[in-house]
PDB file of N, CA and C in Angstrom:
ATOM      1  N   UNK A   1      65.988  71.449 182.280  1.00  0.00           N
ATOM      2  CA  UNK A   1      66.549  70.489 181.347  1.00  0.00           C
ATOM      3  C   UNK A   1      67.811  71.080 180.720  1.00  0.00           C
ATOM      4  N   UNK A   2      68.974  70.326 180.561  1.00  0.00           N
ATOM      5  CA  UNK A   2      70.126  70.593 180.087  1.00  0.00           C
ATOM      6  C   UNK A   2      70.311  71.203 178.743  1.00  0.00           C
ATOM      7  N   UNK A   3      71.022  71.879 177.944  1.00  0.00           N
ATOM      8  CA  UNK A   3      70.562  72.037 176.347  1.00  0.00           C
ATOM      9  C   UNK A   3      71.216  70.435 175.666  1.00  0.00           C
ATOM     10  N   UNK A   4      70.820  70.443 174.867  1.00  0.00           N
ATOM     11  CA  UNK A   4      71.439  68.774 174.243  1.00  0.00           C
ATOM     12  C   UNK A   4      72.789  69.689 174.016  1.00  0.00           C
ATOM     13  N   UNK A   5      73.014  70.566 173.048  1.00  0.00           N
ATOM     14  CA  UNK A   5      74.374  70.888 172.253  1.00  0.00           C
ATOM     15  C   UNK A   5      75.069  71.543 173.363  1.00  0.00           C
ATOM     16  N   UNK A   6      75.131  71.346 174.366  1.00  0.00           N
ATOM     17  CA  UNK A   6      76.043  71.645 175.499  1.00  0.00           C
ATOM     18  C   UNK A   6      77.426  72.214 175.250  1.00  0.00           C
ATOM     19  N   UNK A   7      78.166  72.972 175.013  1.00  0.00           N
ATOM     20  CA  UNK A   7      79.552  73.346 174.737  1.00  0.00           C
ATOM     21  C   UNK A   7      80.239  72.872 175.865  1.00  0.00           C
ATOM     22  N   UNK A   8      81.509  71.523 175.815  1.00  0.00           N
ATOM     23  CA  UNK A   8      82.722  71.238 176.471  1.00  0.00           C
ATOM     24  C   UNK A   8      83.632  72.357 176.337  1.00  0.00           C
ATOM     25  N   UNK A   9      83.663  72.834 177.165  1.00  0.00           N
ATOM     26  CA  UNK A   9      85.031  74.155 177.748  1.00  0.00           C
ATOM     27  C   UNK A   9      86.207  73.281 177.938  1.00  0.00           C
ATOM     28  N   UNK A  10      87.136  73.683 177.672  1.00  0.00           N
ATOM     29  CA  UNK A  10      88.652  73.405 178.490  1.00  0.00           C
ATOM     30  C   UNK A  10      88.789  74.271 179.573  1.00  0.00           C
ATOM     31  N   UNK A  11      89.853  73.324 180.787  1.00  0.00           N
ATOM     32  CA  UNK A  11      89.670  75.148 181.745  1.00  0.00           C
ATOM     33  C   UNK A  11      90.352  76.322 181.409  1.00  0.00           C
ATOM     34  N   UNK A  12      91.213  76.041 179.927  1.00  0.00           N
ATOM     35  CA  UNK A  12      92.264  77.299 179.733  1.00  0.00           C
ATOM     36  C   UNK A  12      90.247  78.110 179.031  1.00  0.00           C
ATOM     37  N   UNK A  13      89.657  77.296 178.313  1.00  0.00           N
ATOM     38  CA  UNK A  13      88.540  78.146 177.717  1.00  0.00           C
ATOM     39  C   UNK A  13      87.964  78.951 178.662  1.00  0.00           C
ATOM     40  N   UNK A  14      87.392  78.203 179.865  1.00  0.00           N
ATOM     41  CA  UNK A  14      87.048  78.477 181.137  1.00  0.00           C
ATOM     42  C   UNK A  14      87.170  79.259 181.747  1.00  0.00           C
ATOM     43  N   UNK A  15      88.493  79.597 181.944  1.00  0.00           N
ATOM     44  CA  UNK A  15      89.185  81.078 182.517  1.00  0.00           C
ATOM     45  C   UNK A  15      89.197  82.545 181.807  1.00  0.00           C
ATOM     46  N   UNK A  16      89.324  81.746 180.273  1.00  0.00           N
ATOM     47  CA  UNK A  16      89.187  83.244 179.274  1.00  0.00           C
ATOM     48  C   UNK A  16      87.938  83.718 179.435  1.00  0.00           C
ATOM     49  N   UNK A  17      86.743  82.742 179.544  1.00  0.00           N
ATOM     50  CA  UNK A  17      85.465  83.178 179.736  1.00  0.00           C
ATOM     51  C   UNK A  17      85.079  83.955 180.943  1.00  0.00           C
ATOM     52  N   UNK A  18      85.725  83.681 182.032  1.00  0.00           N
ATOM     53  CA  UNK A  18      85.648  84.193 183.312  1.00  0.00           C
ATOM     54  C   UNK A  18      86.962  85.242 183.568  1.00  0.00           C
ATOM     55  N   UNK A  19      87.591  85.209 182.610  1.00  0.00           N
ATOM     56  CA  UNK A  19      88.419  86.750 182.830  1.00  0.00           C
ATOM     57  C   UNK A  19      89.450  86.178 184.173  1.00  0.00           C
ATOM     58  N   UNK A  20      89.986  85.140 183.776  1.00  0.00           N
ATOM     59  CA  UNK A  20      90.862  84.896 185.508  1.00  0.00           C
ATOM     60  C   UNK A  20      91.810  83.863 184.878  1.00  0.00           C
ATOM     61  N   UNK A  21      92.958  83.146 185.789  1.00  0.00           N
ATOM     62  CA  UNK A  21      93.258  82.434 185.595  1.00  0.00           C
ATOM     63  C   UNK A  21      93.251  81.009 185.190  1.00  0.00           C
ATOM     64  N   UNK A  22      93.736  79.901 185.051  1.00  0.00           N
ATOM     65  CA  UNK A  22      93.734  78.400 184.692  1.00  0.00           C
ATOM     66  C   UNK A  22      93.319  78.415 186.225  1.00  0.00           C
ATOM     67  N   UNK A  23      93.889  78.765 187.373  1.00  0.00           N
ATOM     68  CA  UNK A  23      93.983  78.311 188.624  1.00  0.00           C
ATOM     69  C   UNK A  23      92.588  78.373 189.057  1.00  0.00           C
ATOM     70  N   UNK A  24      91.901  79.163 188.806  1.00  0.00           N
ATOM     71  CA  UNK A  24      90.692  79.545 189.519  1.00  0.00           C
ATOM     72  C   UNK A  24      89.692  78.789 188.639  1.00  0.00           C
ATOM     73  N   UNK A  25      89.364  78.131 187.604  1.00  0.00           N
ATOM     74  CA  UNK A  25      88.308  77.159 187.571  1.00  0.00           C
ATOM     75  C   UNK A  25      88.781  76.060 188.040  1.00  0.00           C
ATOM     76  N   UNK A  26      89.990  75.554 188.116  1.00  0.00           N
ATOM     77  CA  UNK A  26      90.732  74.317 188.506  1.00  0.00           C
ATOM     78  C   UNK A  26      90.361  74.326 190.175  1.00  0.00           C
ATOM     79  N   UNK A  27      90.919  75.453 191.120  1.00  0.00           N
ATOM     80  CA  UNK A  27      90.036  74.895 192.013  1.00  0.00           C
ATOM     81  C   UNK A  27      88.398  74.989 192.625  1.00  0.00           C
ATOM     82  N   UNK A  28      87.792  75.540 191.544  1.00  0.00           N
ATOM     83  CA  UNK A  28      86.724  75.737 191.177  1.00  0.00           C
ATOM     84  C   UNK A  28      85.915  73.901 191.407  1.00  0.00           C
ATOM     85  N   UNK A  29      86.991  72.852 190.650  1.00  0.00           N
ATOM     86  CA  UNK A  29      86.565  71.678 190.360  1.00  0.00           C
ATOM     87  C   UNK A  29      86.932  70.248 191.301  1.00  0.00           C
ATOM     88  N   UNK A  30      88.276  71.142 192.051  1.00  0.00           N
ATOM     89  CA  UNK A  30      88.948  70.664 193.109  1.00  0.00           C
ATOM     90  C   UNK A  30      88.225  70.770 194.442  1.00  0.00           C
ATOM     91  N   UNK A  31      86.978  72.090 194.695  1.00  0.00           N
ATOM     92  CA  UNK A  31      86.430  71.961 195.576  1.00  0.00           C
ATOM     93  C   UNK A  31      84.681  71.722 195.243  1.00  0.00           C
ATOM     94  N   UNK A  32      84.614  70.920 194.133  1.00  0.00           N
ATOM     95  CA  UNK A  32      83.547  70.910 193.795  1.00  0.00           C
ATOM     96  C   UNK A  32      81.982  71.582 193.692  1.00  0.00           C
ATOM     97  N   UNK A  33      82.875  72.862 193.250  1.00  0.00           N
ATOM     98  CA  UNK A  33      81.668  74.109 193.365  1.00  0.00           C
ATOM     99  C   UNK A  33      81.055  73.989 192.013  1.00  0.00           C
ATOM    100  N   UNK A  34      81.359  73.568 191.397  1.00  0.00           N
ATOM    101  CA  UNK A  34      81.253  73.250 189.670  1.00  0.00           C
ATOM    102  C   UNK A  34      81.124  72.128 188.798  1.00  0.00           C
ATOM    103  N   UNK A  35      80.207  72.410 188.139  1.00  0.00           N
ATOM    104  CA  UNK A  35      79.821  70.590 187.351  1.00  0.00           C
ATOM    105  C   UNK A  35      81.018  70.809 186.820  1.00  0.00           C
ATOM    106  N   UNK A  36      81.742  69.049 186.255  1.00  0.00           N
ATOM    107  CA  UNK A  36      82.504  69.572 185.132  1.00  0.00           C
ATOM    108  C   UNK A  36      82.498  67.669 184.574  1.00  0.00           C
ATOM    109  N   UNK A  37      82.941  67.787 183.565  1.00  0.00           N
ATOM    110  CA  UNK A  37      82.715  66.262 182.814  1.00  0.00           C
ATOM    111  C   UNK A  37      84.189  65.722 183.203  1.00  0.00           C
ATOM    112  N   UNK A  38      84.072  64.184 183.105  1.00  0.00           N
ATOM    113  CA  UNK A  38      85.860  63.740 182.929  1.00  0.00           C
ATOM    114  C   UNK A  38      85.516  62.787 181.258  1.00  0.00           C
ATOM    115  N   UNK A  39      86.648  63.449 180.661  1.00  0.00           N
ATOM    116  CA  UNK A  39      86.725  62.780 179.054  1.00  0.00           C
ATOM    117  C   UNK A  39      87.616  62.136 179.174  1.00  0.00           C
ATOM    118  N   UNK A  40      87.931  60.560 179.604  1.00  0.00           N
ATOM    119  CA  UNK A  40      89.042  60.045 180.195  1.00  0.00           C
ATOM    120  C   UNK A  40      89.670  60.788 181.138  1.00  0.00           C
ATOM    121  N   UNK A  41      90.883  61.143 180.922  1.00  0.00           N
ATOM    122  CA  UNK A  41      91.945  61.932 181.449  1.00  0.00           C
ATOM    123  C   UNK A  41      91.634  63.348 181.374  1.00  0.00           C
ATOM    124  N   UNK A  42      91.410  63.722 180.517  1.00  0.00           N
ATOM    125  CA  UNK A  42      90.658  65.173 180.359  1.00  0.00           C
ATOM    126  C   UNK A  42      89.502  65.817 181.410  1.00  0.00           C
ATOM    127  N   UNK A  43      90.014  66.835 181.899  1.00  0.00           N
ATOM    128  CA  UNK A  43      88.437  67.829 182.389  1.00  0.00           C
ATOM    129  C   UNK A  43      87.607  68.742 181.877  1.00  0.00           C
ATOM    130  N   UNK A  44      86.507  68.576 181.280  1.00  0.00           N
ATOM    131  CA  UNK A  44      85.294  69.554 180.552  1.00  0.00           C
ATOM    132  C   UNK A  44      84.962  70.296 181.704  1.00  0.00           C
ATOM    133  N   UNK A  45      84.403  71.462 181.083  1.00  0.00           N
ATOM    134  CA  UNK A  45      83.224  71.979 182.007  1.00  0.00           C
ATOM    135  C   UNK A  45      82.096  72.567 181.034  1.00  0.00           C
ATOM    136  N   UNK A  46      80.843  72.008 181.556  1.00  0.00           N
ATOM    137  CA  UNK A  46      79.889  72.322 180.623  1.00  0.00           C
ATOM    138  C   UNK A  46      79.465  74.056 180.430  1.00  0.00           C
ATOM    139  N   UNK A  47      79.251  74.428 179.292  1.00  0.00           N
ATOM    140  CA  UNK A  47      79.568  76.089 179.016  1.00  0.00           C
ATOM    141  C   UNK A  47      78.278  76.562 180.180  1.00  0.00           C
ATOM    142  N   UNK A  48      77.078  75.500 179.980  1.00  0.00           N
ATOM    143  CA  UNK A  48      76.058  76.071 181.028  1.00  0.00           C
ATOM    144  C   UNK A  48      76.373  76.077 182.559  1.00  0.00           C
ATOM    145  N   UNK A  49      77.470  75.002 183.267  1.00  0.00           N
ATOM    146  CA  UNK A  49      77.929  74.584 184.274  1.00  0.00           C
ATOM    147  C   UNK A  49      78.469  76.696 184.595  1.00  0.00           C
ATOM    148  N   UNK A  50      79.016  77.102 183.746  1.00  0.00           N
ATOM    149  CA  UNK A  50      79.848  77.979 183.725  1.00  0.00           C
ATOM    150  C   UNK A  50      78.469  79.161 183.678  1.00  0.00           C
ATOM    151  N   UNK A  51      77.493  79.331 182.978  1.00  0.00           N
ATOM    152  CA  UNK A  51      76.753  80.425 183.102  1.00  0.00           C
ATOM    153  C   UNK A  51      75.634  80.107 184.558  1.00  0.00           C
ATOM    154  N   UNK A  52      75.498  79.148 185.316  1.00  0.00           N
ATOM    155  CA  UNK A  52      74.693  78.779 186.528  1.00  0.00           C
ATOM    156  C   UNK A  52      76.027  79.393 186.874  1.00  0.00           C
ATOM    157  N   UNK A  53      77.291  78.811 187.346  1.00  0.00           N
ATOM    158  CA  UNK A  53      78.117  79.470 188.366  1.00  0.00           C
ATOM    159  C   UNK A  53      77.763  81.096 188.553  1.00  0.00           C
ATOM    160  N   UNK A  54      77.856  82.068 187.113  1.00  0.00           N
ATOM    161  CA  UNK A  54      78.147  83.350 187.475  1.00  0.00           C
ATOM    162  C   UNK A  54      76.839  83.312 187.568  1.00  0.00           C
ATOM    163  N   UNK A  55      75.774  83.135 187.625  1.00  0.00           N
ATOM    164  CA  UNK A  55      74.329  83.517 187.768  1.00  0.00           C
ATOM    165  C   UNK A  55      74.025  83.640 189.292  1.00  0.00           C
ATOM    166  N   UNK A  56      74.747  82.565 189.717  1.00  0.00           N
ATOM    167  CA  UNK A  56      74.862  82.259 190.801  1.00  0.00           C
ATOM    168  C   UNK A  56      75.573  83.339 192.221  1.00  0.00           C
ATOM    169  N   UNK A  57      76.610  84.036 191.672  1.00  0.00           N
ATOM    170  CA  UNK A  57      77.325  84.743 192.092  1.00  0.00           C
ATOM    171  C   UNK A  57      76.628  86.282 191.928  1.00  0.00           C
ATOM    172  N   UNK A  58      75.737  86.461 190.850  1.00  0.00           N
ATOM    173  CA  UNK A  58      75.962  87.536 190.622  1.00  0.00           C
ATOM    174  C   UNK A  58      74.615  88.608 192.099  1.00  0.00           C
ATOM    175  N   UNK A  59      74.924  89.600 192.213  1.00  0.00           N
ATOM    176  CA  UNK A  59      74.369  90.694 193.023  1.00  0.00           C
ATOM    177  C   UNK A  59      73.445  91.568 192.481  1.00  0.00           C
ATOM    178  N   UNK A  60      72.423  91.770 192.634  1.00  0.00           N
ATOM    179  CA  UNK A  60      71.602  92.639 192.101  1.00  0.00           C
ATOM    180  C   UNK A  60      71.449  94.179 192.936  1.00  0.00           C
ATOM    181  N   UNK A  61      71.757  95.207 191.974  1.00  0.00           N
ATOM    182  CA  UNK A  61      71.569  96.784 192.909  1.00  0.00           C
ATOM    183  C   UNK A  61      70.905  96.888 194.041  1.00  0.00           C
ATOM    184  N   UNK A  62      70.961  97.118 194.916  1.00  0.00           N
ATOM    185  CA  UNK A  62      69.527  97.647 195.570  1.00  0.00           C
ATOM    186  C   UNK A  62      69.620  99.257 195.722  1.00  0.00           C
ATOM    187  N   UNK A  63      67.929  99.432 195.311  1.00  0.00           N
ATOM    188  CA  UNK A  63      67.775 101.339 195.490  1.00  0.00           C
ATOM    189  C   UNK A  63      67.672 101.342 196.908  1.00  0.00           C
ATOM    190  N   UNK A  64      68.299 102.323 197.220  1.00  0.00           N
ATOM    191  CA  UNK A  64      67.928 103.005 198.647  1.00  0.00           C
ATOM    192  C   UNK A  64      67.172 104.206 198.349  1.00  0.00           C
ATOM    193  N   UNK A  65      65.945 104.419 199.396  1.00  0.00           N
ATOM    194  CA  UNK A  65      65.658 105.808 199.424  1.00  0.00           C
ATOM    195  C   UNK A  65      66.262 106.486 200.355  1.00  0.00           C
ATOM    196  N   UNK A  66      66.350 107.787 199.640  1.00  0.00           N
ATOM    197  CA  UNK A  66      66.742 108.507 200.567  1.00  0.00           C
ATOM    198  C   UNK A  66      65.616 109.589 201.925  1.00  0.00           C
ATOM    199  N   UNK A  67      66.507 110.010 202.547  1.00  0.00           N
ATOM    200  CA  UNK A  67      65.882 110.113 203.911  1.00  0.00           C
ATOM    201  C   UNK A  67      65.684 111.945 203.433  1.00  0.00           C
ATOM    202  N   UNK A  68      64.638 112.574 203.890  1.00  0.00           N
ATOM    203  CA  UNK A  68      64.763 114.114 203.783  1.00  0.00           C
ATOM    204  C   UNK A  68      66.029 114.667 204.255  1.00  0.00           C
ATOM    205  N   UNK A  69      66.555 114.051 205.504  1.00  0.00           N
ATOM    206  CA  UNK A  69      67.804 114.898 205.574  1.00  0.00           C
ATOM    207  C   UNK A  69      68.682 114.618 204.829  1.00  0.00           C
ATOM    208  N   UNK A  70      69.197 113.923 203.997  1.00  0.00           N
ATOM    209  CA  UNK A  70      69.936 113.500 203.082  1.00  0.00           C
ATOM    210  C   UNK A  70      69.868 114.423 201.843  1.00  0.00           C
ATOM    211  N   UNK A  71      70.995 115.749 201.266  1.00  0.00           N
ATOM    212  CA  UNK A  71      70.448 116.365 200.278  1.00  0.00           C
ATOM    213  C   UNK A  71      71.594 116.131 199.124  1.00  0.00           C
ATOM    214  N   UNK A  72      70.805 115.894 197.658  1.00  0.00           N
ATOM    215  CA  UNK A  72      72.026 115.647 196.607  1.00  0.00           C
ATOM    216  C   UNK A  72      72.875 116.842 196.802  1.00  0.00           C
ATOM    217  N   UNK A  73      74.231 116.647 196.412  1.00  0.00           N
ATOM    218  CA  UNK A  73      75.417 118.056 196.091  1.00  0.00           C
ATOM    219  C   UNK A  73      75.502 118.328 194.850  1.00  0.00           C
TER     220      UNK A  73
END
């Protein structure tokens, strides 16, 4: 379920949040990888639209063991 108090981003907000340019949520919305609202003329993107994206992206460590022949330096 969505949160009700949803935060509308601008994409200049959008980008500061994601550390990148205007360009890169814009075609973020252009290739429809991303919810985003239309306020008339205006483009939102919902702040959660924006924490599923990087959730989405993100990589988790993996441990390797190591092998006996393998010795720390």
């Amino acid at each position: 379920m969505k949160p009700v108090h949803d935060r509308l981003l601008t994409v200049a907000q959008s980008a500061d949040l994601l550390a990148t340019s205007e360009r890169f949520p814009r075609r973020l919305i252009v290739e429809r990888r991303i919810r985003f609202v239309r306020v008339g003329r205006h483009i939102r993107i919902p702040e959660s639209a924006l924490r599923e994206f990087i959730e989405a992206g993100t990589v988790e460590p993996v441990a390797l063991a190591r092998s006996r022949s393998q010795r720390a330096a």
